[in-house]
PDB file of N, CA and C in Angstrom:
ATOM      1  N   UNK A   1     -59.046 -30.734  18.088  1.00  0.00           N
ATOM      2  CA  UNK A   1     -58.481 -30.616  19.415  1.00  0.00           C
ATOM      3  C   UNK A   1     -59.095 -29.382  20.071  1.00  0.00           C
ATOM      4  N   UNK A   2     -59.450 -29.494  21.640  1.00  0.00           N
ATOM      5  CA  UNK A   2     -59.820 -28.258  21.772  1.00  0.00           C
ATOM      6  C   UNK A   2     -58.802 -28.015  22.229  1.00  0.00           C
ATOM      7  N   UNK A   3     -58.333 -26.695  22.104  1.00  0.00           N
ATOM      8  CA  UNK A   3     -57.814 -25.637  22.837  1.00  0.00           C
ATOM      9  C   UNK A   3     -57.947 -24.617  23.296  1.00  0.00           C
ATOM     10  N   UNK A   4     -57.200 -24.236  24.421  1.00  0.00           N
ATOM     11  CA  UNK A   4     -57.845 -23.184  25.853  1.00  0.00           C
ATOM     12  C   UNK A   4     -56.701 -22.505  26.115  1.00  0.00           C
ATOM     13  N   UNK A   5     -56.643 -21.299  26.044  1.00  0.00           N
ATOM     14  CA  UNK A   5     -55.406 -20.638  26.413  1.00  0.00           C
ATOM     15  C   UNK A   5     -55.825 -19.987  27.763  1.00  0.00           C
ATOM     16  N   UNK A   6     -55.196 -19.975  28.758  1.00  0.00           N
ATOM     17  CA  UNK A   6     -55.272 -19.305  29.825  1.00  0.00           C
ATOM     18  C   UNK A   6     -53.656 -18.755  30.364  1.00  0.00           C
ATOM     19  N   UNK A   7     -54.286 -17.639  31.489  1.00  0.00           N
ATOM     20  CA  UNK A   7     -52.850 -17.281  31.770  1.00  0.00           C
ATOM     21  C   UNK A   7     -52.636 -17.757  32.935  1.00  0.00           C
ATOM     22  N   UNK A   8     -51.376 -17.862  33.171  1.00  0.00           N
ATOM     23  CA  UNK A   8     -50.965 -18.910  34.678  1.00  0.00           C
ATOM     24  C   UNK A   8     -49.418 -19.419  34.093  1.00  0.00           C
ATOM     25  N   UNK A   9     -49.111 -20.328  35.346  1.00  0.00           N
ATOM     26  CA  UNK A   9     -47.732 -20.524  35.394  1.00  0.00           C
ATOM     27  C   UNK A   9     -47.408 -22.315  35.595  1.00  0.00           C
ATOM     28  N   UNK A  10     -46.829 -23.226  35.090  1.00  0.00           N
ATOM     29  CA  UNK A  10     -46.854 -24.127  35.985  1.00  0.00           C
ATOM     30  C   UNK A  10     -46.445 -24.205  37.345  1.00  0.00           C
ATOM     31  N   UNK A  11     -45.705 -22.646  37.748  1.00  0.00           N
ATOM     32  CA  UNK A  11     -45.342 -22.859  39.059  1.00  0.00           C
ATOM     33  C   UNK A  11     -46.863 -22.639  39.934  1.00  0.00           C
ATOM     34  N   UNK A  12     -47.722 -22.537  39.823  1.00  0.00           N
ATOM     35  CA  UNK A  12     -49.253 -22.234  40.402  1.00  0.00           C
ATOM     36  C   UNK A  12     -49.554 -23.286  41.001  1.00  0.00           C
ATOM     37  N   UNK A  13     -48.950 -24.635  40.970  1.00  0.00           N
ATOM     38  CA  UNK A  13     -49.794 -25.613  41.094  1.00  0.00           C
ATOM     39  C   UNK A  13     -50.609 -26.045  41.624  1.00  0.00           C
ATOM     40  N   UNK A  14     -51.762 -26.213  42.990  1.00  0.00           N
ATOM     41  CA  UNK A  14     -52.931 -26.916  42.508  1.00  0.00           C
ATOM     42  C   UNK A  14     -54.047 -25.748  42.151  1.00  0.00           C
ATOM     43  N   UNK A  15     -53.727 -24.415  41.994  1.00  0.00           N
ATOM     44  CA  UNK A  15     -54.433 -23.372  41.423  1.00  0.00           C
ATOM     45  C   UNK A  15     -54.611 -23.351  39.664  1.00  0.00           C
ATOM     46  N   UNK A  16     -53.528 -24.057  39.181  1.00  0.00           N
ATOM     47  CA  UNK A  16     -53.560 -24.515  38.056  1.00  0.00           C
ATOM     48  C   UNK A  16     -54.018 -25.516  37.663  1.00  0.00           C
ATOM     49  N   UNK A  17     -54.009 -27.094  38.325  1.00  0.00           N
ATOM     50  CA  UNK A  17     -54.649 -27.955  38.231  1.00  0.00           C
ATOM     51  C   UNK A  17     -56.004 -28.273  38.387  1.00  0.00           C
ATOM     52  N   UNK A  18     -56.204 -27.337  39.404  1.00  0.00           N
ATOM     53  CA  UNK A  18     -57.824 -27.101  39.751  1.00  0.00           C
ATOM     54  C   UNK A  18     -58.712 -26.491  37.860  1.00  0.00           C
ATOM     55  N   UNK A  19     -57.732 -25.486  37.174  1.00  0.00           N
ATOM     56  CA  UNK A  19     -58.388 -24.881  35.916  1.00  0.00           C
ATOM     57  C   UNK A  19     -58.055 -25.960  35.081  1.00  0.00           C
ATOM     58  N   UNK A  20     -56.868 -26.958  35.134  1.00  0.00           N
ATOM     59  CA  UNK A  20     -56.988 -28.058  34.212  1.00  0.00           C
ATOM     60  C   UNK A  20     -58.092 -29.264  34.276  1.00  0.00           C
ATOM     61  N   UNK A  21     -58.095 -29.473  35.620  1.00  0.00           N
ATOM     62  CA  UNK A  21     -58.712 -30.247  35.534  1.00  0.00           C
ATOM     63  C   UNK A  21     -60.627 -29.983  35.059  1.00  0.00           C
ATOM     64  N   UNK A  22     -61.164 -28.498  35.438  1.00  0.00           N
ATOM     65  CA  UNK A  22     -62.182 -28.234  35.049  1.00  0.00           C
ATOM     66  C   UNK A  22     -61.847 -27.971  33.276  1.00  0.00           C
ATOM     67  N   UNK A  23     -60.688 -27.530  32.291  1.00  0.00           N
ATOM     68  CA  UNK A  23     -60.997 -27.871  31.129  1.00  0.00           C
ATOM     69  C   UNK A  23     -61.180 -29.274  30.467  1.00  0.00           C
ATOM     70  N   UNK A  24     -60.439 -30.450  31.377  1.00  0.00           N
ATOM     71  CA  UNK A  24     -60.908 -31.528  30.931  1.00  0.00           C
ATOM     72  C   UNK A  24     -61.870 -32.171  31.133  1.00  0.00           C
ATOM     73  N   UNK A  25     -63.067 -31.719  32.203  1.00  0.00           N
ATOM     74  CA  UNK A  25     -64.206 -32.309  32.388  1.00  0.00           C
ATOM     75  C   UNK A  25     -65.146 -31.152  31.306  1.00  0.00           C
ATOM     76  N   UNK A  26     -64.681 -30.105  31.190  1.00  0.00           N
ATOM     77  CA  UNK A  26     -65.241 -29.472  30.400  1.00  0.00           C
ATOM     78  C   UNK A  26     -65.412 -30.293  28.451  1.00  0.00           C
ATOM     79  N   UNK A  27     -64.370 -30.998  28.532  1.00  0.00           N
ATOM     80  CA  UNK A  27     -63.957 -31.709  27.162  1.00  0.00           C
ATOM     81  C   UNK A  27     -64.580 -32.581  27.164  1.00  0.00           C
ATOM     82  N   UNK A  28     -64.904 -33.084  28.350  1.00  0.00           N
ATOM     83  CA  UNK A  28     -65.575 -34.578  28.364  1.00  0.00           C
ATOM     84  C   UNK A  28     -66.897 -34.228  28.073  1.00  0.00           C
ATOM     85  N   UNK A  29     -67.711 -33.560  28.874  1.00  0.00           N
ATOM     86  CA  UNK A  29     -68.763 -32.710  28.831  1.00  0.00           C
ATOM     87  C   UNK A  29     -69.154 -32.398  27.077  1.00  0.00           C
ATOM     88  N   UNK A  30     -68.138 -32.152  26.481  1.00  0.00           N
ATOM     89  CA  UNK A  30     -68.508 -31.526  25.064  1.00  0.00           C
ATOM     90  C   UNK A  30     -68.560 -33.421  24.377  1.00  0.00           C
ATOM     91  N   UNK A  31     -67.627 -33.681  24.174  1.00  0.00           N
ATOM     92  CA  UNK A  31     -67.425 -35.559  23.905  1.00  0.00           C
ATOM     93  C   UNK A  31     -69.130 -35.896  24.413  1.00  0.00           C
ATOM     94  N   UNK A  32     -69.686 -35.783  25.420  1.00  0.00           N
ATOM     95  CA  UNK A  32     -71.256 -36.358  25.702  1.00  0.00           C
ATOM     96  C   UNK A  32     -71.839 -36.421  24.555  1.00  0.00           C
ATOM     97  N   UNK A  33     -71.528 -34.500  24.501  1.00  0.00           N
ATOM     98  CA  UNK A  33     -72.972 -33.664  23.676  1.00  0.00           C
ATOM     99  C   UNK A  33     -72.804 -34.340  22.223  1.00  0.00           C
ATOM    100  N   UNK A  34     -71.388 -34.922  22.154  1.00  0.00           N
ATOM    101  CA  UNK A  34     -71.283 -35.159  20.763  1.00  0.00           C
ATOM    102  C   UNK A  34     -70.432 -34.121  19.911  1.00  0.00           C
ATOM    103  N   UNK A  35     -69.796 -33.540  20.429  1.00  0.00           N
ATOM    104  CA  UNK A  35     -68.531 -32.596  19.568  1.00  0.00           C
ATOM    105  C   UNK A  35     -67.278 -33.940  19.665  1.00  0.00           C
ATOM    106  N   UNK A  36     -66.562 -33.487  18.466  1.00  0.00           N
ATOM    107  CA  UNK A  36     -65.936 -34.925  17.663  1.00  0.00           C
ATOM    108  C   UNK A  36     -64.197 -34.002  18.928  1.00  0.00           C
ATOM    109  N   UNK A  37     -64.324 -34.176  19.710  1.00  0.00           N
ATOM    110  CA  UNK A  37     -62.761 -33.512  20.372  1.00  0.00           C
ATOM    111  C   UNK A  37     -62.026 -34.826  20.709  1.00  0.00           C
ATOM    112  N   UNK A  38     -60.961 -33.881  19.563  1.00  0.00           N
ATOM    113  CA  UNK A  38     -59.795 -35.281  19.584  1.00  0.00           C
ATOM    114  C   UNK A  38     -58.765 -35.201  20.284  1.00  0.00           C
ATOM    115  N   UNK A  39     -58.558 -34.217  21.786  1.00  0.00           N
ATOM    116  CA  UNK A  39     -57.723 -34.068  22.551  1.00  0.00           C
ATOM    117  C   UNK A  39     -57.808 -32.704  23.321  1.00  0.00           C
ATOM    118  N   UNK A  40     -56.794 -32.188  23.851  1.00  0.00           N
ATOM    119  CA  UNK A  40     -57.220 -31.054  24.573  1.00  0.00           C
ATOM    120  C   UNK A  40     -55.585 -30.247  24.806  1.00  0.00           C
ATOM    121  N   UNK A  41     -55.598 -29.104  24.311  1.00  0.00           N
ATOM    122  CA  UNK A  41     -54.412 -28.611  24.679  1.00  0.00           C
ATOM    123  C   UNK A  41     -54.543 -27.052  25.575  1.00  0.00           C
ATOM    124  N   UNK A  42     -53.824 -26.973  26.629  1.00  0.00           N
ATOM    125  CA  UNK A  42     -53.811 -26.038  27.304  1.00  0.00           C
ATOM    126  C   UNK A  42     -52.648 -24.907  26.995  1.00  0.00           C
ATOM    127  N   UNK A  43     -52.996 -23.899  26.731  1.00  0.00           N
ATOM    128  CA  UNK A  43     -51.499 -22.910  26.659  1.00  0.00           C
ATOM    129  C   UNK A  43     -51.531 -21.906  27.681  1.00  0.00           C
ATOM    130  N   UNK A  44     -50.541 -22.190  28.250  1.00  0.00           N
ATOM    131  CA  UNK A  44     -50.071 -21.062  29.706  1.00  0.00           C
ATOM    132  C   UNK A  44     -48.576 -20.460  28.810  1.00  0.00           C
ATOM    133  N   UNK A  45     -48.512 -19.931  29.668  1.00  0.00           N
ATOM    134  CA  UNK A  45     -47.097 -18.634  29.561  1.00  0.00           C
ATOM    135  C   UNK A  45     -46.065 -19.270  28.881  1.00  0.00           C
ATOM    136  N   UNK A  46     -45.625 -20.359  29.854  1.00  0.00           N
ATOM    137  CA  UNK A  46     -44.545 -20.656  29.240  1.00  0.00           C
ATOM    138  C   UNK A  46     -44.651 -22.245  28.766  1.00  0.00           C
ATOM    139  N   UNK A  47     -45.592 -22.808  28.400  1.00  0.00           N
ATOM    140  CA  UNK A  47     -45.616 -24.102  28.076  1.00  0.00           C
ATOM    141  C   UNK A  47     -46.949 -24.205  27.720  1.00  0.00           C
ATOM    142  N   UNK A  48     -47.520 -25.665  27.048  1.00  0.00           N
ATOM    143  CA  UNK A  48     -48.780 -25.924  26.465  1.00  0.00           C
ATOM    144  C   UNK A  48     -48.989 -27.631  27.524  1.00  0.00           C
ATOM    145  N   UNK A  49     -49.715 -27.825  27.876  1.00  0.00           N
ATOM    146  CA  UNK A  49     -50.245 -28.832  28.476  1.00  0.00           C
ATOM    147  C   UNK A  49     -51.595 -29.832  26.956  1.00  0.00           C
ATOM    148  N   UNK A  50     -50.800 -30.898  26.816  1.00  0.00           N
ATOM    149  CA  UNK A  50     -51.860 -31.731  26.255  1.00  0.00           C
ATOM    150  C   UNK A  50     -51.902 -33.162  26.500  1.00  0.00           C
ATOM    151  N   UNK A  51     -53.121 -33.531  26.239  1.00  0.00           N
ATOM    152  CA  UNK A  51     -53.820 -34.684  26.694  1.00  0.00           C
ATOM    153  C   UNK A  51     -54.339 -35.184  25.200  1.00  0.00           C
ATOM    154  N   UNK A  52     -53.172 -36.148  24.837  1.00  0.00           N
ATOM    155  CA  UNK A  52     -53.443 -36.248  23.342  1.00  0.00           C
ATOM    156  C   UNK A  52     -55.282 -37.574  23.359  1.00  0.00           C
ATOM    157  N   UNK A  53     -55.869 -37.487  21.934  1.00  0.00           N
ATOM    158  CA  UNK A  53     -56.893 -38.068  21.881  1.00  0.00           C
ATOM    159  C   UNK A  53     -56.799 -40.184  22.366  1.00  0.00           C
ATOM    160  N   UNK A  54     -55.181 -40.603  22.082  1.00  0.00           N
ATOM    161  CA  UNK A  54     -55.533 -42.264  22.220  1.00  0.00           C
ATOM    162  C   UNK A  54     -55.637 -41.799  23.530  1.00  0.00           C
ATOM    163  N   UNK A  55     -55.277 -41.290  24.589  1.00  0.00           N
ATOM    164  CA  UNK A  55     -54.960 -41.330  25.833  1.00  0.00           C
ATOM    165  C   UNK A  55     -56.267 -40.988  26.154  1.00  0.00           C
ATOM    166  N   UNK A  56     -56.933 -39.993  25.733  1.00  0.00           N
ATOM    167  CA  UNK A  56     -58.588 -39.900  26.086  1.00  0.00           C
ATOM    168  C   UNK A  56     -59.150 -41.466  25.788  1.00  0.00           C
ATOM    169  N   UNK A  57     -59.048 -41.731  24.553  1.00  0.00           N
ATOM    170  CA  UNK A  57     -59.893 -43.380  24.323  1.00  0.00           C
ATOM    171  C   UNK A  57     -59.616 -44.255  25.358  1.00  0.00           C
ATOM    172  N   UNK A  58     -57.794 -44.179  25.702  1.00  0.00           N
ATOM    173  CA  UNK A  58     -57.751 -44.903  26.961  1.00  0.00           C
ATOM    174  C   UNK A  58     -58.503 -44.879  28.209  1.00  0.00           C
ATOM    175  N   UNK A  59     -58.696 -43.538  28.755  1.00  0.00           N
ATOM    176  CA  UNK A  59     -58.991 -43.062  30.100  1.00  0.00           C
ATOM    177  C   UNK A  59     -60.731 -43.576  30.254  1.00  0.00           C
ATOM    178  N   UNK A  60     -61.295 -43.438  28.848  1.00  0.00           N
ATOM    179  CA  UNK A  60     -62.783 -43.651  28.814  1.00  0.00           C
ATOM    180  C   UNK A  60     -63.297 -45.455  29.055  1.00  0.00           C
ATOM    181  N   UNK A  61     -62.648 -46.093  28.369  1.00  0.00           N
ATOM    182  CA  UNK A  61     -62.671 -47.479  28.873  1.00  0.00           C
ATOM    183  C   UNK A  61     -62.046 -47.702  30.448  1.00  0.00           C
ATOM    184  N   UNK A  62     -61.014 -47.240  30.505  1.00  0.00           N
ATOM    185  CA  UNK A  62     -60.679 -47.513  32.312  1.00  0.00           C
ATOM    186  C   UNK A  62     -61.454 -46.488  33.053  1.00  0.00           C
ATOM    187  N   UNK A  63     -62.303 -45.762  32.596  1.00  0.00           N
ATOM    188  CA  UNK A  63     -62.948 -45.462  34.022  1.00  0.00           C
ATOM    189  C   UNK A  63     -64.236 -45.805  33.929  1.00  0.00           C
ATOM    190  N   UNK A  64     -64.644 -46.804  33.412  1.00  0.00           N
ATOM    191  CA  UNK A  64     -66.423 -47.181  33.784  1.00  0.00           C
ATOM    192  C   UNK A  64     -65.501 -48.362  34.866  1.00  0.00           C
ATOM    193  N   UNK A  65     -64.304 -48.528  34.995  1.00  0.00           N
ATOM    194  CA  UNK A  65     -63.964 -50.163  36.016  1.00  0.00           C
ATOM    195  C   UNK A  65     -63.693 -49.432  37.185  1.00  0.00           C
ATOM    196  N   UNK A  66     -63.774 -47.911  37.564  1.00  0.00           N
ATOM    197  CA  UNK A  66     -62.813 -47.127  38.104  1.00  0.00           C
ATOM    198  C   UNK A  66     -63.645 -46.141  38.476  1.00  0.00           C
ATOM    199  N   UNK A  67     -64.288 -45.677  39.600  1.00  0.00           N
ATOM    200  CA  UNK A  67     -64.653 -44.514  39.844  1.00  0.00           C
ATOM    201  C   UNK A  67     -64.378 -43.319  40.673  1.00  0.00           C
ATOM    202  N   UNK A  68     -62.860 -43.793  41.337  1.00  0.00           N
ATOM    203  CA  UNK A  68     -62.258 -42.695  42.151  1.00  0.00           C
ATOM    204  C   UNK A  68     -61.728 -41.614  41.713  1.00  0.00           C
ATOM    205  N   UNK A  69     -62.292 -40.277  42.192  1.00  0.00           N
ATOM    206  CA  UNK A  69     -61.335 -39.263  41.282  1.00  0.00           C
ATOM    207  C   UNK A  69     -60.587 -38.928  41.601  1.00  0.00           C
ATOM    208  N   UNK A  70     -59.528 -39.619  42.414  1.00  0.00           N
ATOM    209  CA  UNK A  70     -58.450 -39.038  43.060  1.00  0.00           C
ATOM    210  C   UNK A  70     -57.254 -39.751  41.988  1.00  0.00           C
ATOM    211  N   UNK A  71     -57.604 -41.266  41.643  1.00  0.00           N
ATOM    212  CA  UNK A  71     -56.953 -41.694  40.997  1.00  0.00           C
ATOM    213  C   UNK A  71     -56.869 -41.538  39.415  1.00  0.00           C
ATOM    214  N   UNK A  72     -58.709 -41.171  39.284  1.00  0.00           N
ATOM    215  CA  UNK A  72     -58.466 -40.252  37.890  1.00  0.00           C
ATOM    216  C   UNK A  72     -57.560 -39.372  37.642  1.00  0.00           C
ATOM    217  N   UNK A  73     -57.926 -38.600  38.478  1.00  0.00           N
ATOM    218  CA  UNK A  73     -57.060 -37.333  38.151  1.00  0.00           C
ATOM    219  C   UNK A  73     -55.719 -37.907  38.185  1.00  0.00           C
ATOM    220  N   UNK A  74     -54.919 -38.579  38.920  1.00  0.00           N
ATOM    221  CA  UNK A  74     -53.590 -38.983  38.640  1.00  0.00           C
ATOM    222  C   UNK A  74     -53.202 -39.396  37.305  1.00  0.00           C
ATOM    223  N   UNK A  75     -54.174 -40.011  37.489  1.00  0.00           N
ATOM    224  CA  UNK A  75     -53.927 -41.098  35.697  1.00  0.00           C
ATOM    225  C   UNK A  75     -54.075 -39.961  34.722  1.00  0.00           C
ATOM    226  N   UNK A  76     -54.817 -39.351  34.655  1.00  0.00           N
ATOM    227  CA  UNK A  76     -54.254 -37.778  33.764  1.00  0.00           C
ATOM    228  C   UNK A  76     -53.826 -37.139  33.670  1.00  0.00           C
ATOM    229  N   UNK A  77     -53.171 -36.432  34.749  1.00  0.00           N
ATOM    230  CA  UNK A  77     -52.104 -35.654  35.330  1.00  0.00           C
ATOM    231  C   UNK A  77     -50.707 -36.776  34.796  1.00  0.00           C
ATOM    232  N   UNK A  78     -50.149 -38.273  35.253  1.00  0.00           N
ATOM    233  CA  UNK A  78     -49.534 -38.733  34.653  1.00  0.00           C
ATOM    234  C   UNK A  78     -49.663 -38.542  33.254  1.00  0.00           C
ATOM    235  N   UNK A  79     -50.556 -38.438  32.103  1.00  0.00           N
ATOM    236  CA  UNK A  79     -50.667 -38.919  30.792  1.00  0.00           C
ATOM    237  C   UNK A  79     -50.328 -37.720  29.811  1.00  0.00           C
ATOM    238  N   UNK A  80     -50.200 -36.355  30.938  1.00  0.00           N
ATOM    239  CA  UNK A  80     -50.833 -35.417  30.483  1.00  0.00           C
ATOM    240  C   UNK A  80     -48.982 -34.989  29.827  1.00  0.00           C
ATOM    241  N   UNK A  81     -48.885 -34.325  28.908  1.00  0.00           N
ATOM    242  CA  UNK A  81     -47.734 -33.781  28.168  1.00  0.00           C
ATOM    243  C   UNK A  81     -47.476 -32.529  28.385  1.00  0.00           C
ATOM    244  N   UNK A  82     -46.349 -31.915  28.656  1.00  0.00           N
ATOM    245  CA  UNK A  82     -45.625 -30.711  29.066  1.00  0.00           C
ATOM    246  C   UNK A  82     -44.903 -30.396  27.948  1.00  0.00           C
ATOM    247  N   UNK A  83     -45.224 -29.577  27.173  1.00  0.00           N
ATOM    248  CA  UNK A  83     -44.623 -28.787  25.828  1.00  0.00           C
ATOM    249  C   UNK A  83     -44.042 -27.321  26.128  1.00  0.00           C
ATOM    250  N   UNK A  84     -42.608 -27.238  26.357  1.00  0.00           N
ATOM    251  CA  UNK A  84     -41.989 -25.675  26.861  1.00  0.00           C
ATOM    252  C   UNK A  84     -42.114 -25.289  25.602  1.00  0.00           C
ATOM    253  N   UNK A  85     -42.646 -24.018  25.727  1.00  0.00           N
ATOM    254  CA  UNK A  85     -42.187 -23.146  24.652  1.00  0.00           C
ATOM    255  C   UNK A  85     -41.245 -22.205  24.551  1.00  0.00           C
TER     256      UNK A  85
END
């Protein structure tokens, strides 16, 4: 899994989403090169954000049918898991 700790808040939001969403293209990016990443977890202050690996296998088959990133990003932002700590 990769994981990325950054500092931030979920109250930040699209200042936060803007850094999520560049660690998950960042993940995808590594997935190209061929690093075996079986998901992606984010840790902020008070919670961990993850995007477990079936949900990646999912997202990769629905988006060669799919190329809007507005709706990407939804569909991950929906998928994506909120862990309070």
């Amino acid at each position: 899994m990769l994981v990325v700790s950054i500092s931030g808040s979920l109250t930040e939001g699209d200042s936060l989403l803007k850094h999520y969403g560049g660690i998950f293209y960042m993940a995808i990016d590594s997935i190209v090169a061929g690093w075996d990443v079986c998901g992606i977890a984010v840790e902020l202050d008070e919670a961990t954000l993850v995007f477990r690996m079936c949900d990646m296998m999912e997202l990769f088959e629905w988006i060669s049918e799919s190329s809007d990133d507005e709706v990407i990003a939804e569909w991950v932002l929906n998928h994506t898991r909120v862990i309070r700590d």
